[in-house]
Protein backbone atom coordinates (compact mmCIF):
# COMPACT_ATOMS: atom_id res chain seq x y z
CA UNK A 1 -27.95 16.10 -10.19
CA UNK A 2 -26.20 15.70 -13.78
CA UNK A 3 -29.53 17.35 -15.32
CA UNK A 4 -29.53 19.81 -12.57
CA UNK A 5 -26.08 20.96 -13.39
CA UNK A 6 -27.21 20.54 -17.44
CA UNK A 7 -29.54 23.03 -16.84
CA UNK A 8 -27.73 25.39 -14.99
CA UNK A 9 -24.90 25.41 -17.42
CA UNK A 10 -27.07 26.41 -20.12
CA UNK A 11 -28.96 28.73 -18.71
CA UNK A 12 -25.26 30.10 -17.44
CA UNK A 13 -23.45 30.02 -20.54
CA UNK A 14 -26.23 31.97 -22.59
CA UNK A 15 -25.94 34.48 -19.92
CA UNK A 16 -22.35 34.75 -20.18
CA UNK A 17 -22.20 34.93 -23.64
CA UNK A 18 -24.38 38.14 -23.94
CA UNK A 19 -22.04 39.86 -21.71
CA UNK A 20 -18.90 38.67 -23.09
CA UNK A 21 -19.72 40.01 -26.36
CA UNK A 22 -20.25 43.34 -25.44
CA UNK A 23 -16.93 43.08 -22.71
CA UNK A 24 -15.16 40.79 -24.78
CA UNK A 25 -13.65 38.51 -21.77
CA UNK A 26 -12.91 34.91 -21.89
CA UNK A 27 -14.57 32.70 -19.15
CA UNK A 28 -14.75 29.45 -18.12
CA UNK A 29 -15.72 27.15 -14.88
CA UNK A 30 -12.58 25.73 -12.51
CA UNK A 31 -13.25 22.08 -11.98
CA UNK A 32 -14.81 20.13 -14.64
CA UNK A 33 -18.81 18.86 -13.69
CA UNK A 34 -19.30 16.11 -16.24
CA UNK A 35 -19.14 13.76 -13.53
CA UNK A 36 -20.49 15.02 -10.54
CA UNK A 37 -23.46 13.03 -9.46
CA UNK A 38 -24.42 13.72 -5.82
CA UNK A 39 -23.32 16.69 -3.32
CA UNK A 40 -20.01 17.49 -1.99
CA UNK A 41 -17.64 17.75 0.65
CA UNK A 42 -16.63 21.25 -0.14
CA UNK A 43 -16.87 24.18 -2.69
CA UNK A 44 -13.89 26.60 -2.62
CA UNK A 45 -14.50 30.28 -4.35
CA UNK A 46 -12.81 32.01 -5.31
CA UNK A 47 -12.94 36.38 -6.92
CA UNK A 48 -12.27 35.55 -10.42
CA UNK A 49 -9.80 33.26 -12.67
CA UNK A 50 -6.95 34.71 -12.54
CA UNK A 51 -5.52 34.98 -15.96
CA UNK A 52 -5.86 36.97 -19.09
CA UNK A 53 -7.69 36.93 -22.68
CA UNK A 54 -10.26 37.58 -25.01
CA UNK A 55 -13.42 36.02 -25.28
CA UNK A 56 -12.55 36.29 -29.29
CA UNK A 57 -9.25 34.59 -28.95
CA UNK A 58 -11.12 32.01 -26.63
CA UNK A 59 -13.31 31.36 -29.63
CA UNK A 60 -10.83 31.13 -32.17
CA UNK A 61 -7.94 28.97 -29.56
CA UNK A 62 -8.20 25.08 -30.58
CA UNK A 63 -7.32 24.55 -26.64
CA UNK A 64 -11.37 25.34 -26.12
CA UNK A 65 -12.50 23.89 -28.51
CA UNK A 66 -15.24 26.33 -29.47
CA UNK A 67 -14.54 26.42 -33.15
CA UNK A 68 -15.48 30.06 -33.64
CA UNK A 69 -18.57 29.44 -32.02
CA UNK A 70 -20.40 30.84 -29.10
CA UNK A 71 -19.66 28.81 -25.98
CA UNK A 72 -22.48 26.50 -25.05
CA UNK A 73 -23.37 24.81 -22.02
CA UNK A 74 -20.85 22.02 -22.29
CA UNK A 75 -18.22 24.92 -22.41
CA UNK A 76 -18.70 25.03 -17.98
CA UNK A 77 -19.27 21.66 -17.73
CA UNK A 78 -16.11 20.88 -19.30
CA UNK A 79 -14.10 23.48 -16.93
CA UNK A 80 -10.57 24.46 -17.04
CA UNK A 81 -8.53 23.17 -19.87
CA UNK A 82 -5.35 22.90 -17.64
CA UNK A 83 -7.29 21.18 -14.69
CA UNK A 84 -5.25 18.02 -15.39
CA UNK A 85 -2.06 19.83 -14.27
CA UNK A 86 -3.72 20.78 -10.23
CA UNK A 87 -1.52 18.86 -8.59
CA UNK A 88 0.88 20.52 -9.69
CA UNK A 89 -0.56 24.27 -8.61
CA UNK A 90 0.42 26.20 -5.50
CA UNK A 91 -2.48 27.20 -4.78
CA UNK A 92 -4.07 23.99 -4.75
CA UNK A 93 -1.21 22.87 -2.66
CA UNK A 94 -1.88 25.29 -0.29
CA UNK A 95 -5.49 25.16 -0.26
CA UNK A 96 -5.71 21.71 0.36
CA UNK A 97 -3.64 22.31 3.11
CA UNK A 98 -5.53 24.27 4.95
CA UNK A 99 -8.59 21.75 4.34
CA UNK A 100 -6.18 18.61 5.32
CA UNK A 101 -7.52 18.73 9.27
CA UNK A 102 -11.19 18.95 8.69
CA UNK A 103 -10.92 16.90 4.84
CA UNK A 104 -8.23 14.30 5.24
CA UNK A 105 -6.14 14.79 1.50
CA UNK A 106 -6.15 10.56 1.84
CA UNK A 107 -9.90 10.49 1.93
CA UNK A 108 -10.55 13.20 -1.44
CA UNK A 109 -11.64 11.75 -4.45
CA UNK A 110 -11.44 13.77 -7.24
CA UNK A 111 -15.16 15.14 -7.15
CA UNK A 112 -14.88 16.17 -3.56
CA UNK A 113 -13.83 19.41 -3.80
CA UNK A 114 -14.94 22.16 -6.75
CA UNK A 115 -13.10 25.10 -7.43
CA UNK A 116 -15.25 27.93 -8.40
CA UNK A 117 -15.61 31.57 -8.88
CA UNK A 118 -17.61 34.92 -7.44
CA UNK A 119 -18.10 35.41 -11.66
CA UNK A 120 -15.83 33.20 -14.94
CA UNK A 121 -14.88 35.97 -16.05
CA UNK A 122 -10.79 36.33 -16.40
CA UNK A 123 -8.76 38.85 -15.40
CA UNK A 124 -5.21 39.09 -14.32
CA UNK A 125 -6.61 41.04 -11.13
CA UNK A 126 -10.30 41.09 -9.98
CA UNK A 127 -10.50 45.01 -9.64
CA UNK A 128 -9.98 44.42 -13.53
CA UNK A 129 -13.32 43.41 -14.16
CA UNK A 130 -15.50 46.01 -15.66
CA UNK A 131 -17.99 47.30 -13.05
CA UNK A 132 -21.01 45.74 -12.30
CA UNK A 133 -19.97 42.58 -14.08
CA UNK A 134 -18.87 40.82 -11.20
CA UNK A 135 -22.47 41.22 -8.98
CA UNK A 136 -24.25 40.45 -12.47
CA UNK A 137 -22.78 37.08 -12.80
CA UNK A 138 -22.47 36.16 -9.07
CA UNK A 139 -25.63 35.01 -8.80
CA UNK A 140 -25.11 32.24 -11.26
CA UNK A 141 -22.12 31.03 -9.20
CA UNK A 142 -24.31 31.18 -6.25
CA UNK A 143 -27.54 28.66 -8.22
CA UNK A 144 -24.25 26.30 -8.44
CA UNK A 145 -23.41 26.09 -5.12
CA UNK A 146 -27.04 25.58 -4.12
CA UNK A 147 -26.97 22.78 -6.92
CA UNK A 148 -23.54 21.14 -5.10
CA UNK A 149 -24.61 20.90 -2.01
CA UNK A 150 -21.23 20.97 -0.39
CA UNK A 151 -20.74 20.75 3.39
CA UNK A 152 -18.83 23.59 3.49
CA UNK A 153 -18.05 26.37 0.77
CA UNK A 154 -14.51 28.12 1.36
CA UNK A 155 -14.39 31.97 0.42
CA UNK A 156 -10.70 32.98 -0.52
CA UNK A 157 -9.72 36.72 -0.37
CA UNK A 158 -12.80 36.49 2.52
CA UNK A 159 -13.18 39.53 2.91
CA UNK A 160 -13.81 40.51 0.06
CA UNK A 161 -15.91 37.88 -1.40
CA UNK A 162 -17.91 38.39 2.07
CA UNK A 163 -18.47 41.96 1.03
CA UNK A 164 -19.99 40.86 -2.45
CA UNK A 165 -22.23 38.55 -1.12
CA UNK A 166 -23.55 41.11 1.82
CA UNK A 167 -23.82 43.64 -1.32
CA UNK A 168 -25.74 41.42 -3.73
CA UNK A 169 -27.45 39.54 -0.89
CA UNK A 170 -28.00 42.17 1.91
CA UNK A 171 -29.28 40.38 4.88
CA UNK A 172 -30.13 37.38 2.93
CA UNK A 173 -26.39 36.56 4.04
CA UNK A 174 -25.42 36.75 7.63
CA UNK A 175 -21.48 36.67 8.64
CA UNK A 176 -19.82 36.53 11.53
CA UNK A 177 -16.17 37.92 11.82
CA UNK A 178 -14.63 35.36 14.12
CA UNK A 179 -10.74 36.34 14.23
CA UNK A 180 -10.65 39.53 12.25
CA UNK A 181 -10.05 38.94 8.44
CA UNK A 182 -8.36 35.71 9.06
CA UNK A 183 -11.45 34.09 9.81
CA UNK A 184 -15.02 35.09 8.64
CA UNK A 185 -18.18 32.47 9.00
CA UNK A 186 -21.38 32.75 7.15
CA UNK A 187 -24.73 31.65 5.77
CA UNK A 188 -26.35 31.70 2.40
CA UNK A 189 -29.44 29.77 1.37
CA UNK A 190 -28.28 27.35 4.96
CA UNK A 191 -24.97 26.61 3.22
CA UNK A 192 -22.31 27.70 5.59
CA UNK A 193 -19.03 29.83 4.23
CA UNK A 194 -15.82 30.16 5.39
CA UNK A 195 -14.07 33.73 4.63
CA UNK A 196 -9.85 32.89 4.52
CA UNK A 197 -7.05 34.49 3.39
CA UNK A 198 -5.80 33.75 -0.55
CA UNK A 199 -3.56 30.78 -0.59
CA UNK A 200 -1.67 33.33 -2.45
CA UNK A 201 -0.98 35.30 0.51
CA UNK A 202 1.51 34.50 3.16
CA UNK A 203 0.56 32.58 5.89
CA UNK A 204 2.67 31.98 8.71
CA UNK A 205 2.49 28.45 10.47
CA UNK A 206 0.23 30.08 13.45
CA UNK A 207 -1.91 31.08 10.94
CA UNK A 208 -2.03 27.85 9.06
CA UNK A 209 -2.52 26.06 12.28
CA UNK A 210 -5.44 28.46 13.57
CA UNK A 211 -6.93 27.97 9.91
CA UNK A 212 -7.28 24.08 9.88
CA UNK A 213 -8.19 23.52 13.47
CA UNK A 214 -10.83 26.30 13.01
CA UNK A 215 -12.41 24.39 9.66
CA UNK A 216 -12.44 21.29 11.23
CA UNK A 217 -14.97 22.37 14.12
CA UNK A 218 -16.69 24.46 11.53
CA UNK A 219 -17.51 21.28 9.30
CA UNK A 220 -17.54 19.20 12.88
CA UNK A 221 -20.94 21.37 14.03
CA UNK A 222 -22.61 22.91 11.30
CA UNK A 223 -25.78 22.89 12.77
CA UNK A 224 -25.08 25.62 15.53
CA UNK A 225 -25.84 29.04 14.83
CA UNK A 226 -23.47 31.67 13.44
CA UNK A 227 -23.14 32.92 16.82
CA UNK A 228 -22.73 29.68 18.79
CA UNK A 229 -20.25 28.84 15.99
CA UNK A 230 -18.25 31.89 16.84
CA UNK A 231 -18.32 31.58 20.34
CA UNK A 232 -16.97 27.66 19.93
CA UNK A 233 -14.21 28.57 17.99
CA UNK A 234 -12.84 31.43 20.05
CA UNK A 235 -13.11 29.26 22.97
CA UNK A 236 -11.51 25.94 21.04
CA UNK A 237 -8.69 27.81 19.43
CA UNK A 238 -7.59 30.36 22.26
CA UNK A 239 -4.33 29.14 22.22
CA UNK A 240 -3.67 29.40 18.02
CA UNK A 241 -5.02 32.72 18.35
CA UNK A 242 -2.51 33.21 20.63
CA UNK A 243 0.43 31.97 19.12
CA UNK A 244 -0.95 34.15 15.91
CA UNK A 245 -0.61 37.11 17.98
CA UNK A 246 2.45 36.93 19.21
CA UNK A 247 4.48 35.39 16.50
CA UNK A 248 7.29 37.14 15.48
CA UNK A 249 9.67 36.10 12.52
CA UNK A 250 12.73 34.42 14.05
CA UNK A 251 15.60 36.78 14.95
CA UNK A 252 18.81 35.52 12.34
CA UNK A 253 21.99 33.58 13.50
CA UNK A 254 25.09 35.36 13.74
CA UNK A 255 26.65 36.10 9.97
CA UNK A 256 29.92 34.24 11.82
CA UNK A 257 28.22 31.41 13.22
CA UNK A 258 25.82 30.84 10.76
CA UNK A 259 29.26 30.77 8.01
CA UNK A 260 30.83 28.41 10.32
CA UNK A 261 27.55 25.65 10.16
CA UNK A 262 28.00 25.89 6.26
CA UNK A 263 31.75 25.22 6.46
CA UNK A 264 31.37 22.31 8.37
CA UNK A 265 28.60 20.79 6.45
CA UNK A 266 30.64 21.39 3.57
CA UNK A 267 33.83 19.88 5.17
CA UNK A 268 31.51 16.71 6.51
CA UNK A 269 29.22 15.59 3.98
CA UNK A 270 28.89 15.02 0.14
CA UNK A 271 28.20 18.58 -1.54
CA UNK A 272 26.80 19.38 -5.10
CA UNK A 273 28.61 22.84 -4.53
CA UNK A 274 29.60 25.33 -2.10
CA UNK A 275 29.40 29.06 -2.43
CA UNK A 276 30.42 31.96 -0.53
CA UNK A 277 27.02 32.24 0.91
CA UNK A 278 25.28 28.52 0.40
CA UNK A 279 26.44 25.15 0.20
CA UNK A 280 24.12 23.10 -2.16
CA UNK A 281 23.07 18.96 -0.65
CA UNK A 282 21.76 16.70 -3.16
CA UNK A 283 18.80 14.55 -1.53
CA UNK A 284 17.65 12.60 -4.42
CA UNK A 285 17.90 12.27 -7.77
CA UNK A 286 15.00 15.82 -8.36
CA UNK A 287 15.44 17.57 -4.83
CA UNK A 288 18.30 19.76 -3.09
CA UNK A 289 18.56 21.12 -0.04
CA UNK A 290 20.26 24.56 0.03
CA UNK A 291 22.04 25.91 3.69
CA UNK A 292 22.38 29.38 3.01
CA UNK A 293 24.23 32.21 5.21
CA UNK A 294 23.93 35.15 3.63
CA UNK A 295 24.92 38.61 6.00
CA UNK A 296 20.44 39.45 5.78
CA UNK A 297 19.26 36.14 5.77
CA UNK A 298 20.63 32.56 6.92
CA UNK A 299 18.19 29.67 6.55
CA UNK A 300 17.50 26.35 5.34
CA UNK A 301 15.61 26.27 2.12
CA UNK A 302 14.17 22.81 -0.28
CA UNK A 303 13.64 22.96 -4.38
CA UNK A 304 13.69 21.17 -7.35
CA UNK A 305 16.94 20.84 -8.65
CA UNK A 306 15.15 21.19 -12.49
CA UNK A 307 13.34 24.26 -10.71
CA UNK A 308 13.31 27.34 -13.62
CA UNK A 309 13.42 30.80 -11.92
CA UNK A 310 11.23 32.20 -14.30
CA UNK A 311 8.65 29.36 -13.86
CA UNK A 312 7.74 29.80 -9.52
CA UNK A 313 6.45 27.52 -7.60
CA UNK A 314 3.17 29.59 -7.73
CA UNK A 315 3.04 29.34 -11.42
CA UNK A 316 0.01 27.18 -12.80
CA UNK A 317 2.61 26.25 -15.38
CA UNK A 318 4.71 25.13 -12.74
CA UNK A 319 5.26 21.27 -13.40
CA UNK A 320 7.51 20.05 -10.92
CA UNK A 321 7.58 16.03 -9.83
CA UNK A 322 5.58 15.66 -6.54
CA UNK A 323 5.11 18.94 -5.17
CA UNK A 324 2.00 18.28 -3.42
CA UNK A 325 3.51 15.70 -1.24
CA UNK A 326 6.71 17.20 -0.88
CA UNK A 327 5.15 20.60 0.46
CA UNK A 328 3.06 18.39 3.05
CA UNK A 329 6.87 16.72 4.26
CA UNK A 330 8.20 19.62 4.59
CA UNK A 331 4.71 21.27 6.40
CA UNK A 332 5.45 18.81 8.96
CA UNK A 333 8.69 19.94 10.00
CA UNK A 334 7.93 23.50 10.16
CA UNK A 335 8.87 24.79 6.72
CA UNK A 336 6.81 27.82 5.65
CA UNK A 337 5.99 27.72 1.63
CA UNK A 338 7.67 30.03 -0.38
CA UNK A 339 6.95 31.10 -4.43
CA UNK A 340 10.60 30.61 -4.72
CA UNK A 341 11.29 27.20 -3.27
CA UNK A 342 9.03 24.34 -1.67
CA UNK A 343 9.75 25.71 1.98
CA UNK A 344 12.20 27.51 3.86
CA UNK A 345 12.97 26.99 7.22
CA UNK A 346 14.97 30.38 9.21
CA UNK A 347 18.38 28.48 10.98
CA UNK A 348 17.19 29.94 14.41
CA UNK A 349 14.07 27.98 14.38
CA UNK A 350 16.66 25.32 15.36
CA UNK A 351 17.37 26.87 18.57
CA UNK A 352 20.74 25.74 18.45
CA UNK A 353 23.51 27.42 20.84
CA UNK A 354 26.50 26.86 18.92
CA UNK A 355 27.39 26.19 15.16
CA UNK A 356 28.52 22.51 15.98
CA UNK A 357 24.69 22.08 17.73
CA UNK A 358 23.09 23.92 14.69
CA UNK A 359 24.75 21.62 12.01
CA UNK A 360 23.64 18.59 13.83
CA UNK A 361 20.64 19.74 14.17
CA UNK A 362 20.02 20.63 10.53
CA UNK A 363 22.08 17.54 8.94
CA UNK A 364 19.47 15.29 11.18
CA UNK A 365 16.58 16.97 9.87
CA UNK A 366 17.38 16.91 6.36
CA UNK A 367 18.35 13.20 6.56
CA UNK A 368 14.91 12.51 7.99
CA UNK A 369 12.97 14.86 5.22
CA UNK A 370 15.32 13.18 2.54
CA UNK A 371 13.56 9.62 3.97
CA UNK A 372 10.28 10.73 3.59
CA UNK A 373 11.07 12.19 0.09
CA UNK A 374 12.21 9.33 -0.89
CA UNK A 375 9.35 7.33 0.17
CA UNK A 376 6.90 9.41 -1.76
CA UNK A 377 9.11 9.20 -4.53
CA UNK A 378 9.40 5.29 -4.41
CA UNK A 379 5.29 5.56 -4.18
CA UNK A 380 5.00 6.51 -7.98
C-alpha cells in the first residue's frame, strides 16, 4: 500500500500544482499517510479545508517546509501541519462521536480513521473555490479512497458532497436518501458512503442518537444492497426517528424559580463567584461549572476555567486540557455541545417541580460529572 499511496501522491501533487499556480490556493491532505500500510476502518470527507492562504505564502511559510519550491509528493503524504493538535479540535470531537457506536473511540489507533477532502484546496468557505476546481480535483480524492480501502467513508455536509459525486459520477454513484438530509447512503467503486450533517452544525441529542445507531448497522451489514440497507435502518431506528421528530427544545424554568436554585446553591456549597444571573462552581483544578438564570435562558453549562472567548471551543487553535474526554462525560449525561462551552444542559431537562428538587438534582449531577472528570484527569 505505501507505494500505492507514493504513487498517488505524486501523480496528485503535480496535478495540484498546475492548478494552484494559475489559482494561487494553498492545499494540503488532512491526516498524514506516511504510515499507513493496509486498509482502514473509515475515511471521513469532507468539502474542502477550511482555512485561508496562498499557495505563494504556502511556498515561502517555513511551517511547510517547501522552501520556495513546488510542493512534491511528500507535501500529501506529510498532511496537515497542525494534525498533532486533533484532539484538541471540535470537530474531531464531534465526529468521533458520532462514529463511537459503530467504531468504539477505545479500539482507534491512530491510522484508523483519515480525514480527507472532496478537493485540498483551502478556502474559508467551499462556495469560495473557483468554479470547476472542485469536480477537477475530486477525482484524485476519490483514487485515494479506492487506495484506503476503508469500511466505511463518512460524507460531511452530505448533501452536498452527495451532489458532487452524482455530478462528476452520474450513475456511476447510486444514493439512497434514508432520513431526509440527515441521513444519505451510497456506493462508489463498492465502497459504501455515509451522507451526515457537518459536525459543525448543531445536532440535537435525537439526532446524535439516530446518527450512531444508524452507522453502526450501516458498517454491521455492508453487504446488503442500497435498498435493503434503507429499508433496515428505517425499520431498526423507528423510534430515533421518532424522537427526532418530535423533539422540541425544553420550555425554560420560571425566571423566579430558576433565581431561587442559584441562591441556594450559592448559600450551600463552596462558590468561585456569584452573579446576578450565574453562580460560578469550581470542579477541579481546569473545569467550572456555571448555573446560570438569566430572564431568556436558565441552564447548566461546563468550560475551561483558562477558556479564552476569542479562542471557541470550535477553534482548531483551541488547546484546552482533555476536551475529547470531557465532551464524551458530559455526552453521557445529556449535555448538548456548544462552540461556547463543552456542553450545556437547559435546567428543565431536570424535570424538577420545585427549586429545592431542581438544586438537588443539579448539585448531584455535577458531583457525579466532577468524579468522572477527575478520573480522566488522574488518567494523564
Amino acid at each position: 500500500m505505501k507505494e500505492k499511496l507514493k504513487f498517488w501522491a505524486d501523480k496528485t501533487a503535480q496535478a495540484y500544482v498546475h492548478l494552484a499556480e494559475s489559482n494561487d490556493l494553498a492545499f494540503y491532505q488532512q491526516t498524514p499517510l506516511n504510515d499507513i500500510t493496509e486498509p482502514v476502518k473509515v475515511v471521513v470527507m469532507g468539502i474542502n479545508p477550511g482555512s485561508g492562504g496562498s499557495y505563494t505564502d504556502q511556498k515561502a511559510n517555513e511551517v511547510w517546509a517547501l522552501n520556495k519550491e513546488d510542493a512534491t509528493g511528500e507535501h500529501l503524504l506529510a498532511g496537515n501541519k497542525a494534525w498533532s493538535t486533533r484532539g484538541t479540535w471540535r470537530f474531531w470531537q464531534k465526529t468521533k462521536r458520532l462514529l463511537s457506536e459503530a467504531f468504539p473511540v477505545e479500539r482507534f489507533g491512530d491510522n484508523d480513521i483519515i480525514y480527507t477532502n472532496a478537493t485540498f484546496f483551502n478556502t474559508k468557505k467551499a462556495n469560495q473555490l473557483p468554479k470547476g476546481l472542485l469536480e477537477e480535483t475530486l477525482p484524485y480524492t476519490i483514487d485515494l479512497i479506492d487506495i484506503l480501502s476503508p469500511q466505511l467513508v463518512v460524507a460531511l455536509s452530505g448533501s452536498n458532497c452527495f451532489g458532487i459525486l452524482r455530478a462528476k459520477y452520474g450513475n456511476g454513484f447510486a444514493q439512497e436518501k434514508v432520513f431526509g438530509n440527515i441521513l444519505i447512503i451510497g456506493r462508489l467503486h463498492e465502497l459504501t458512503y455515509v451522507g451526515i450533517y457537518h459536525p459543525a452544525s448543531f445536532y440535537t441529542n435525537p439526532q446524535v442518537a439516530l446518527v450512531k445507531k444508524s452507522i453502526k448497522i450501516i458498517k454491521d451489514n455492508l453487504a446488503l444492497s442500497l435498498s435493503e440497507m434503507k429499508e433496515m435502518l428505517q425499520k431498526e431506528c423507528g423510534s430515533e426517528l421518532l424522537a427526532v421528530r418530535n423533539y422540541r427544545p425544553a420550555p425554560n424554568v420560571s425566571y423566579d424559580i430558576a433565581q431561587e436554585v442559584m441562591h441556594l446553591i450559592a448559600n450551600r456549597y463552596d462558590v468561585l463567584e456569584k452573579k446576578q444571573d450565574a453562580v460560578r462552581l469550581k470542579v477541579n483544578p481546569i473545569c467550572e461549572a456555571v448555573v446560570v438564570a438569566q430572564k431568556r435562558k436558565q441552564h447548566v453549562y461546563w468550560r475551561h476555567i483558562d477558556y479564552n472567548g476569542k479562542i471557541h471551543y470550535d477553534n482548531p487553535n483551541a488547546n484546552y486540557c482533555c476536551t475529547a474526554e470531557f465532551l464524551q462525560v458530559l455526552g453521557q449525561f445529556g449535555y448538548e455541545v456548544s462552540a461556547t462551552c463543552l456542553g450545556v444542559k437547559n435546567m428543565r431537562a431536570y424535570n424538577g417541580t420545585s427549586a429545592e428538587d431542581l438544586c438537588n438534582q443539579i448539585m448531584t449531577e455535577i458531583k457525579e460529572i466532577s468524579a468522572r472528570f477527575n478520573e480522566v484527569l488522574s488518567s494523564k
